[in-house]
N, C-alpha and C. Protein backbone atom coordinates (compact mmCIF):
# COMPACT_ATOMS: atom_id res chain seq x y z
N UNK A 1 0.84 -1.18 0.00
CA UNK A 1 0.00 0.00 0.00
C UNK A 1 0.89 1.24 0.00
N UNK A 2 0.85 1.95 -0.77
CA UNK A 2 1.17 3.52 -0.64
C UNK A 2 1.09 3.91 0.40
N UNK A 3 1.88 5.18 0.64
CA UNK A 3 1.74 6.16 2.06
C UNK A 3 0.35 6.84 2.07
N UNK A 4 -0.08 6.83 3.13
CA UNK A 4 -1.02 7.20 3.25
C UNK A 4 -1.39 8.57 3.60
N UNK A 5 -1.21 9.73 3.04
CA UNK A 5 -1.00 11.19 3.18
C UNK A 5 -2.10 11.77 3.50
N UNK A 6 -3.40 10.70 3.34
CA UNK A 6 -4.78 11.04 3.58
C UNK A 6 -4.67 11.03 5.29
N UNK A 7 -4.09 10.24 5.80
CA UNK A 7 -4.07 9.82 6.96
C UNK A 7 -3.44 10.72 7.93
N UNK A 8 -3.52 11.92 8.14
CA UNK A 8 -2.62 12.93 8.44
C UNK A 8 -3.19 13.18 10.10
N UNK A 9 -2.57 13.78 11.03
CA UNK A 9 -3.61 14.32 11.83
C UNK A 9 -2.16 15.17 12.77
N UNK A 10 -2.75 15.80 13.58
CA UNK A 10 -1.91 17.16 14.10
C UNK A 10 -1.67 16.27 15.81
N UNK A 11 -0.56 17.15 16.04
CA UNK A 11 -0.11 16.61 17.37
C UNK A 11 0.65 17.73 18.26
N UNK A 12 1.14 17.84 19.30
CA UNK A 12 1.18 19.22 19.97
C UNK A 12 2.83 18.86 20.41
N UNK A 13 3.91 19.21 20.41
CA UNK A 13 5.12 19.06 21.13
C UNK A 13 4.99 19.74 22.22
N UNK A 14 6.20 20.13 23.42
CA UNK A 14 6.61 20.84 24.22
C UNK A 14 6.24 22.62 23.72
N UNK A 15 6.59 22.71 23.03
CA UNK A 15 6.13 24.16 22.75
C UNK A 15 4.96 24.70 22.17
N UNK A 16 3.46 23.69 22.59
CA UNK A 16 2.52 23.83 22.13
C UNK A 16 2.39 24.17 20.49
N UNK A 17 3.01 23.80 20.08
CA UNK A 17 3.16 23.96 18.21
C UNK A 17 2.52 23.20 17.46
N UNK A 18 1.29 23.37 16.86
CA UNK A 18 1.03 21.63 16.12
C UNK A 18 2.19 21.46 14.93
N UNK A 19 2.09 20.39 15.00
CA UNK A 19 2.77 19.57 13.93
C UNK A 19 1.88 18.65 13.15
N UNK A 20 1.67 19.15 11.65
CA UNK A 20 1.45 18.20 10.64
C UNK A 20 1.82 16.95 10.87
N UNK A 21 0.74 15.53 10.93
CA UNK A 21 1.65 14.10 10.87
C UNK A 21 1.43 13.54 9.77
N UNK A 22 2.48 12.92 9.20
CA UNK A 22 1.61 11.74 8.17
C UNK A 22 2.04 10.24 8.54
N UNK A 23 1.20 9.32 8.12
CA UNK A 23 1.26 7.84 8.63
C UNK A 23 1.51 7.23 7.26
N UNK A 24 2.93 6.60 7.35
CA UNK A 24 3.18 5.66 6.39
C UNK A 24 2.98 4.50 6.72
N UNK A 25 2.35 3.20 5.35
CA UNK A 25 1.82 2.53 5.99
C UNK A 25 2.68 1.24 5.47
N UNK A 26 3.52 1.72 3.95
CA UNK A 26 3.92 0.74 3.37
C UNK A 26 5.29 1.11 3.60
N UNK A 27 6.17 -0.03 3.65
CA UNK A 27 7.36 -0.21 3.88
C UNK A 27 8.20 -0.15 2.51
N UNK A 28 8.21 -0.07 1.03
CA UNK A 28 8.79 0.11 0.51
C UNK A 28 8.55 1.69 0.34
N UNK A 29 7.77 2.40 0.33
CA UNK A 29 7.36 4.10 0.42
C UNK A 29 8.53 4.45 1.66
N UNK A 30 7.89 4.12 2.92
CA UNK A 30 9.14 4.30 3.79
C UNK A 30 10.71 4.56 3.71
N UNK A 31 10.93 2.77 2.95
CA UNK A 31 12.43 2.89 2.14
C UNK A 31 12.69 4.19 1.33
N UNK A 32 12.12 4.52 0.12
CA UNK A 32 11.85 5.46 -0.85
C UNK A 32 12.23 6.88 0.20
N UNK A 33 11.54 6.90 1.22
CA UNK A 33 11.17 8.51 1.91
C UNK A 33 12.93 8.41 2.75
N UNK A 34 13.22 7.45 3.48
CA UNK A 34 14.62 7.21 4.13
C UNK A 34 16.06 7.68 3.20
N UNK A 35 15.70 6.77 2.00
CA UNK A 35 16.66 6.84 0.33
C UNK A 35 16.74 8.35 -0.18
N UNK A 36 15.61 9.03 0.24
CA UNK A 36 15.98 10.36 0.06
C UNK A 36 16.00 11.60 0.90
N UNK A 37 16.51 11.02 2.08
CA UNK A 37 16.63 12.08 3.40
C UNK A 37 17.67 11.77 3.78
N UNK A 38 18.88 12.90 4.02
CA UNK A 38 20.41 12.26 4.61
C UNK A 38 19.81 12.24 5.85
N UNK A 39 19.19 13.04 6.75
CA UNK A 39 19.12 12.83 7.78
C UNK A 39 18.26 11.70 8.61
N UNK A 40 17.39 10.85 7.53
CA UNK A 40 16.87 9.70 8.03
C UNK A 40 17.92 8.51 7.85
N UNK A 41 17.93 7.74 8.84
CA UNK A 41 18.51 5.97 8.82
C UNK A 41 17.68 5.09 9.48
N UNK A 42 18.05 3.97 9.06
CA UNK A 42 17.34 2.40 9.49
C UNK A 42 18.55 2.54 10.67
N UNK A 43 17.16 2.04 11.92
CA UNK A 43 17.89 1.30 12.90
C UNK A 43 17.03 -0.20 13.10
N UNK A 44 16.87 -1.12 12.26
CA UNK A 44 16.34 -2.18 12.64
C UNK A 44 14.64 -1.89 11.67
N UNK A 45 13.88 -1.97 12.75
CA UNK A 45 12.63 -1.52 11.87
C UNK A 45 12.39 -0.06 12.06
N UNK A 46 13.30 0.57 13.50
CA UNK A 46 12.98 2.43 13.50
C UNK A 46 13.67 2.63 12.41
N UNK A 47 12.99 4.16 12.25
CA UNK A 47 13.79 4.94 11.56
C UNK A 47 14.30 6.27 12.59
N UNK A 48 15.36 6.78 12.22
CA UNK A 48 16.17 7.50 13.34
C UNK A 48 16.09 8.89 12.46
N UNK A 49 15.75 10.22 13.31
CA UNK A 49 16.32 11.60 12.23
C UNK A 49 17.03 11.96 13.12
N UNK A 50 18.36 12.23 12.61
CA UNK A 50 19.39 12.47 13.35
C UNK A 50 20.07 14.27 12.83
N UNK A 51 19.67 15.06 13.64
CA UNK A 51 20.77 16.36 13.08
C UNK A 51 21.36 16.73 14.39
N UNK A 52 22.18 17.69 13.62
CA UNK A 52 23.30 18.18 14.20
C UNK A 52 22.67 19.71 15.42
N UNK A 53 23.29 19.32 16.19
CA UNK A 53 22.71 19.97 17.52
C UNK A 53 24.16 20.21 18.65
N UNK A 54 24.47 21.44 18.79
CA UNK A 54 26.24 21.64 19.44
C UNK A 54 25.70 21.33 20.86
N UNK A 55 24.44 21.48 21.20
CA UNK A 55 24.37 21.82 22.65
C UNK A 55 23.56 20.23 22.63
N UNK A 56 23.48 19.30 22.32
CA UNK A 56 22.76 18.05 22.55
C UNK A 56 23.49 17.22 23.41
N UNK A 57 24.40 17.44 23.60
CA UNK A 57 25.30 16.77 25.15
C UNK A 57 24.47 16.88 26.26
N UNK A 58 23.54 17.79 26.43
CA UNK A 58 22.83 17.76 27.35
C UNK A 58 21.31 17.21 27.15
N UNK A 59 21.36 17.01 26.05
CA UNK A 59 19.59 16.33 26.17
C UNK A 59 19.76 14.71 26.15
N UNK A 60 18.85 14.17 26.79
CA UNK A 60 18.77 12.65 26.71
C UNK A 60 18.71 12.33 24.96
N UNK A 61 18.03 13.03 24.15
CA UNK A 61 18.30 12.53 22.79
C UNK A 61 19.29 12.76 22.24
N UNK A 62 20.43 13.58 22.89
CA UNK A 62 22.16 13.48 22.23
C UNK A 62 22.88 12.60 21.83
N UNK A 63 23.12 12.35 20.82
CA UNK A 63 24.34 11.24 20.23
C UNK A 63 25.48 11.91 19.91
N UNK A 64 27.08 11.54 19.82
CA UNK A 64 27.95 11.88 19.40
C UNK A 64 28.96 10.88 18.63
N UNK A 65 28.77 11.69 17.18
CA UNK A 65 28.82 10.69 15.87
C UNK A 65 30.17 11.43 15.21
N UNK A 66 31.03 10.86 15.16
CA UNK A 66 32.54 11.31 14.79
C UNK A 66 32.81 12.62 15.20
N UNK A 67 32.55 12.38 16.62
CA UNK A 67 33.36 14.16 17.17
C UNK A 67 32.44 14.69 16.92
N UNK A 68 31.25 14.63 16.56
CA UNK A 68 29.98 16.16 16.75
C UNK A 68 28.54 15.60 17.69
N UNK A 69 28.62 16.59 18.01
CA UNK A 69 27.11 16.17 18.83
C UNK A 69 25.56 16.57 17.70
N UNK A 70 24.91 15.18 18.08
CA UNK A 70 23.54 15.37 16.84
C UNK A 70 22.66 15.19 17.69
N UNK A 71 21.11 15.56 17.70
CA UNK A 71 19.82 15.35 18.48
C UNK A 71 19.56 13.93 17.90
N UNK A 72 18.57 12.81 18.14
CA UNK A 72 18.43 11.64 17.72
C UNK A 72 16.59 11.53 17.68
N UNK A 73 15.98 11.41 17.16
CA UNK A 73 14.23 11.09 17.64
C UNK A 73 14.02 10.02 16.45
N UNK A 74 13.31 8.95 17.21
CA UNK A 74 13.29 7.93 16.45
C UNK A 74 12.04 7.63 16.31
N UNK A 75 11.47 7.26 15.14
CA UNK A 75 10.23 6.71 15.10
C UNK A 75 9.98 5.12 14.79
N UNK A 76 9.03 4.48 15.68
CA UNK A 76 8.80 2.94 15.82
C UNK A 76 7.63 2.82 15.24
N UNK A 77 7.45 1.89 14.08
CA UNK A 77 6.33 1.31 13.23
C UNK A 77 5.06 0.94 14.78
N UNK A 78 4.04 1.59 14.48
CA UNK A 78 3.02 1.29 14.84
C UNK A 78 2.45 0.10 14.06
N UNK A 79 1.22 -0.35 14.54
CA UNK A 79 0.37 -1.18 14.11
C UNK A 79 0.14 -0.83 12.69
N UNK A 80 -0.32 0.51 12.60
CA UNK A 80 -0.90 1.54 11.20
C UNK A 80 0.77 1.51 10.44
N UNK A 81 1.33 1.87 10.64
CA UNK A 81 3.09 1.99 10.30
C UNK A 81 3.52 3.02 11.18
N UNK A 82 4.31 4.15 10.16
CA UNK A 82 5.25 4.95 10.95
C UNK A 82 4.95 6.51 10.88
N UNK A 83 4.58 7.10 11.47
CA UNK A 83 4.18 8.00 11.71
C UNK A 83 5.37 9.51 11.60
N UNK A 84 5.46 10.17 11.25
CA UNK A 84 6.55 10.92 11.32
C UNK A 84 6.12 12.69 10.60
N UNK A 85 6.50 13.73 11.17
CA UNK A 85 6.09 14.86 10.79
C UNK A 85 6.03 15.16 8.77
N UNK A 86 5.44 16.01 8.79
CA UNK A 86 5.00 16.14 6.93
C UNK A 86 6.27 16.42 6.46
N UNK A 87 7.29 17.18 6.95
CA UNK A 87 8.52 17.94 6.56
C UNK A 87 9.58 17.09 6.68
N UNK A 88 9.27 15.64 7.04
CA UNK A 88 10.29 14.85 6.86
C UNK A 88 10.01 14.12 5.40
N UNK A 89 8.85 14.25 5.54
CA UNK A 89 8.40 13.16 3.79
C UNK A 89 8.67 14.03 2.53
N UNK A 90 8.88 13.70 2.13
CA UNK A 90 9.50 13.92 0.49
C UNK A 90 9.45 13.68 -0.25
């Protein structure tokens, strides 16, 4: 099945902001959306968006990936699939 872009719905972060979602449902679309984002990777079945963040030493989502510090937020396939903001899909 195709991504499902119909499937959209809004969600609120820490800074009361909505965020556009969309729910992917098919796993080769997924691949496709990963294949063309440097900042998405496969970790297993997550997918990881990883950027660059100087001050992320201090957040629990900090990684440090050849000498730089990056933020990390990972998204885990739901039942529906994978859910992930509109501005990551492509």
């Amino acid at each position: 099945m195709i991504a499902n872009y119909a499937d959209m719905h809004n969600t609120n972060n820490i800074d009361n902001k909505v965020i556009k979602m969309a729910t992917i449902t098919s796993l080769s679309e997924m691949e496709k959306i990963v294949s063309r984002n440097r900042s998405l990777l496969w970790d297993g079945w997550d997918v990881l968006h990883i950027y660059p963040n100087p001050v992320a030493w201090r957040d629990a989502n900090g990684v440090f990936i050849k000498g730089k510090w990056f933020t990390q937020k990972r998204f885990t396939p739901e039942h529906d699939g994978w859910t992930l903001p509109n501005k990551l899909v492509r």
